[in-house]
Protein backbone atom coordinates (compact mmCIF):
# COMPACT_ATOMS: atom_id res chain seq x y z
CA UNK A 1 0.00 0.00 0.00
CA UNK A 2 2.60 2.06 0.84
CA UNK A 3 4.18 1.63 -2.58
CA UNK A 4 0.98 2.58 -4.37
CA UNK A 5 0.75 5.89 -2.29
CA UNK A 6 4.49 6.66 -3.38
CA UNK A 7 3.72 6.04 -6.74
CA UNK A 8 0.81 7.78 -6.78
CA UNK A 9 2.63 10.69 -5.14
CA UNK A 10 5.44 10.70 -7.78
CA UNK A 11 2.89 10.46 -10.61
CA UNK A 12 1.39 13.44 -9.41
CA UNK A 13 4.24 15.38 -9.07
CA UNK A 14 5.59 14.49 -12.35
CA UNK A 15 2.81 15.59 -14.09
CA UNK A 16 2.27 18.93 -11.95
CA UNK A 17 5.84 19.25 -13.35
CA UNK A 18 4.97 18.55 -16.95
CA UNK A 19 2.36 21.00 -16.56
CA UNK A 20 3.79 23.58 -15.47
CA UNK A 21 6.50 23.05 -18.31
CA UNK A 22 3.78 23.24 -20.72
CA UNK A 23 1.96 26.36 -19.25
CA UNK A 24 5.76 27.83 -19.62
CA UNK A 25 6.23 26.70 -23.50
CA UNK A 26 2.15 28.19 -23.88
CA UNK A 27 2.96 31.57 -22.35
CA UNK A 28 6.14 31.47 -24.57
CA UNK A 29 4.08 31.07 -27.95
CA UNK A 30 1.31 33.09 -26.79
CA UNK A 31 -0.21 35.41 -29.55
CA UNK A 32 1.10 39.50 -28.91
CA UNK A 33 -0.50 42.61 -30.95
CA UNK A 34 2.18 43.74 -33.11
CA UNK A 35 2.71 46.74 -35.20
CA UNK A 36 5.87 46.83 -36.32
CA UNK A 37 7.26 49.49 -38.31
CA UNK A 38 9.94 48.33 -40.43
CA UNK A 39 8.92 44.85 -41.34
CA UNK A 40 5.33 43.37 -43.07
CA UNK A 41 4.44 40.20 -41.57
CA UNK A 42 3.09 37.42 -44.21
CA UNK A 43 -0.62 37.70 -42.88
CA UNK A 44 -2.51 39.61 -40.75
CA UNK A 45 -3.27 37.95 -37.59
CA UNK A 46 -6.56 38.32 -35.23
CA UNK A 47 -4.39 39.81 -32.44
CA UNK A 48 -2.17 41.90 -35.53
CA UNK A 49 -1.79 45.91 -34.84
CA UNK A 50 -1.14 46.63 -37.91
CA UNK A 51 -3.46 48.86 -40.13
CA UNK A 52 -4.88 46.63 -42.54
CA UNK A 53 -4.58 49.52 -45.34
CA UNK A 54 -1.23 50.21 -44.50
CA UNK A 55 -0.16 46.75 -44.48
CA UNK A 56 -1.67 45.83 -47.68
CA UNK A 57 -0.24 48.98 -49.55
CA UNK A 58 3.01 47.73 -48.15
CA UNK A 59 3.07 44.25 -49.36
CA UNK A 60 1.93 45.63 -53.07
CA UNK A 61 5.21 48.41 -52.74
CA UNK A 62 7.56 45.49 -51.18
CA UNK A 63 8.35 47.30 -48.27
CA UNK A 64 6.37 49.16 -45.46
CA UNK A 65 5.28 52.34 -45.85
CA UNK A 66 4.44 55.65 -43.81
CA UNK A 67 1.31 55.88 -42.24
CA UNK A 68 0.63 59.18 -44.20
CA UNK A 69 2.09 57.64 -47.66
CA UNK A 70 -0.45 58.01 -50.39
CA UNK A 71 -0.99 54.79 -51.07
CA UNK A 72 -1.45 54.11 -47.77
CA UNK A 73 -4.32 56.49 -47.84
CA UNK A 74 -5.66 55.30 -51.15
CA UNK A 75 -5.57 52.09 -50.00
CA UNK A 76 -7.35 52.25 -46.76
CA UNK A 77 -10.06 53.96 -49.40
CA UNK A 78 -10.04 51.47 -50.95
CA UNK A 79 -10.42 48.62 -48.17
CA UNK A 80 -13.07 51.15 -46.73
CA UNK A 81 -15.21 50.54 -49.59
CA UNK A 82 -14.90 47.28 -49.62
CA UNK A 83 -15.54 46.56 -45.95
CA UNK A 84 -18.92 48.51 -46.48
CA UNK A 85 -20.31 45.32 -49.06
CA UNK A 86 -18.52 42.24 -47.63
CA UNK A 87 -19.39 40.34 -44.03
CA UNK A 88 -15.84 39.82 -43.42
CA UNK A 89 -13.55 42.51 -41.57
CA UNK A 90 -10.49 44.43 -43.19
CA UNK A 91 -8.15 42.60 -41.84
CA UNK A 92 -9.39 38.78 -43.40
CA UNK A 93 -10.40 41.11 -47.19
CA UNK A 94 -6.90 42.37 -46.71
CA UNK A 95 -5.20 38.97 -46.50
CA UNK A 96 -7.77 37.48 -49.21
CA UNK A 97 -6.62 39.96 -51.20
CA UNK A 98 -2.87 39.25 -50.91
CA UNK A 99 -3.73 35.69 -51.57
CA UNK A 100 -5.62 36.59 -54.54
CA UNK A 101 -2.82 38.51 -56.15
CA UNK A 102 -0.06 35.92 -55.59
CA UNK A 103 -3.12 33.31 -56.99
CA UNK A 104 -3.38 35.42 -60.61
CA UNK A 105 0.43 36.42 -60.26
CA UNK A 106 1.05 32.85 -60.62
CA UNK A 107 -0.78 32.22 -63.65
CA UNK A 108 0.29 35.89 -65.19
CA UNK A 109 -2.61 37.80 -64.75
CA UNK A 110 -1.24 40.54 -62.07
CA UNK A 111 -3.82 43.01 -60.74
CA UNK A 112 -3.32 45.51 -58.25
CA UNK A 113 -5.09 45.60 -54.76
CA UNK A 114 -6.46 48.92 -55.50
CA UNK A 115 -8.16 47.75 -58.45
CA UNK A 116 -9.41 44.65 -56.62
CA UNK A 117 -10.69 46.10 -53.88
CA UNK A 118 -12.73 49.00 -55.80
CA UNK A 119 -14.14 46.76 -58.62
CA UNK A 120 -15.39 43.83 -55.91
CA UNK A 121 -16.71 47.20 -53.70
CA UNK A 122 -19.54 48.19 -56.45
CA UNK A 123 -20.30 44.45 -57.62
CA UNK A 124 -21.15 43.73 -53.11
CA UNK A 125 -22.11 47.26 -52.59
CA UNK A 126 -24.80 46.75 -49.71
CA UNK A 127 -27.94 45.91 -50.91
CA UNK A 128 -29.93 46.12 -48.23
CA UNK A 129 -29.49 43.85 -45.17
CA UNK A 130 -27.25 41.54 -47.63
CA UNK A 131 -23.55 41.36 -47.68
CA UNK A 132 -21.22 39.37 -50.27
CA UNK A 133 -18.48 36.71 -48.51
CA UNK A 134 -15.29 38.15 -49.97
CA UNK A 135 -13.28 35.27 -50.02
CA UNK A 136 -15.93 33.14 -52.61
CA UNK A 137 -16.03 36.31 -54.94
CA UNK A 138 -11.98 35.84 -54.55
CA UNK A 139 -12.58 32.94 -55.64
CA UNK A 140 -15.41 33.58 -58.64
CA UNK A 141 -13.50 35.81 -59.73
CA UNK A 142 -9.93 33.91 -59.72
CA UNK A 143 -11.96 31.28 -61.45
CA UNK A 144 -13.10 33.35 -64.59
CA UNK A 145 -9.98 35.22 -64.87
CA UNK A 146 -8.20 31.96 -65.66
CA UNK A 147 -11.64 31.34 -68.08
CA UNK A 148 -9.50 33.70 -69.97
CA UNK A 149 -11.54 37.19 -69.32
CA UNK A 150 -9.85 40.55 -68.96
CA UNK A 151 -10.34 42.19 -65.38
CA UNK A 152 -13.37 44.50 -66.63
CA UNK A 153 -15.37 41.80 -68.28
CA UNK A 154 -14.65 39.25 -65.18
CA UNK A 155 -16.26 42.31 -63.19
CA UNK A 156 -19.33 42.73 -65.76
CA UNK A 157 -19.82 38.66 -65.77
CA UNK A 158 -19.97 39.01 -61.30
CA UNK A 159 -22.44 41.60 -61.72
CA UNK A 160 -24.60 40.20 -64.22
CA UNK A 161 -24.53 37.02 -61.84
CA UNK A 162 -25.82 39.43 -58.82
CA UNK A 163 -23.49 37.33 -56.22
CA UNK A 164 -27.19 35.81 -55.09
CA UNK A 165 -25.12 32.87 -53.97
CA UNK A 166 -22.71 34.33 -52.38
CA UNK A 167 -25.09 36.64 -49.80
CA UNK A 168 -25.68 36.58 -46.35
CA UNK A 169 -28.27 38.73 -44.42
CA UNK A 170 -27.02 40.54 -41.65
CA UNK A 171 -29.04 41.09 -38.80
């Protein structure tokens, strides 16, 4: 009996050990707000300072820019108009829209952000208590692109199509 209860005693310990060893490694990898000047980061994280506009500006210049940069300001325009039609926030169209330009980049059909943003903003501008999912007209539009369309008449063939699919009401 007296074996068991040492045991049991050393199994416990071991394991209050292991966990505390673990809560250690945790608070080591724990997620931090960031907004760091002189570097872009691949993605924009949930817990990710940085200004969406300014971050995507930077990634389409190669290198971060001032806050007060024009680009920076047309782009945050730009992302403003968007935001207004889509149910996802700045920060997730911001990243979509990185990963939408290295997506036609890849297959030679480079568009830039700007031009993204503002031609999906009047196809999803709100209608009402409906709002377009950003990432499946990404997609939509990705797909006819490759179809062989020009950026314009990928844009007239997503209007004509209304997005009905790809709503959501809002409450």
């Amino acid at each position: 009996m007296r074996c068991l209860l040492l045991s049991a005693l050393a199994l416990t310990v071991s394991l209050t050990a292991c966990n505390h060893g673990d809560e250690e490694a945790n608070a080591e990898q724990a997620v931090v707000a960031r907004t760091s000047e002189t570097d872009l980061p691949a993605w924009l994280t949930h817990s990710d300072g940085t200004d969406p506009g300014r971050w995507l500006a930077g990634r389409e210049a190669g290198h971060p820019l001032a806050l007060n940069a024009p680009q920076v300001q047309a782009m945050r325009g730009s992302l403003a108009r968007a935001a207004e039609g889509f149910v996802e926030d700045r920060r997730m169209i911001a990243n979509r829209t990185v990963q939408l330009g290295q997506m036609l980049g890849e297959v030679g059909k480079d568009e830039a952000y700007g031009t993204l943003l503002d031609g999906f903003a009047q196809i999803a501008a709100p209608r009402g208590r409906h709002k377009s999912l950003y990432g499946e007209m990404c997609q939509h539009y990705f797909n006819i692109r490759t179809r062989g369309l020009g950026h314009e008449a990928t844009l007239a063939e997503l209007s004509v199509n209304e997005m009905r699919p790809l709503t959501r009401s809002t409450p």
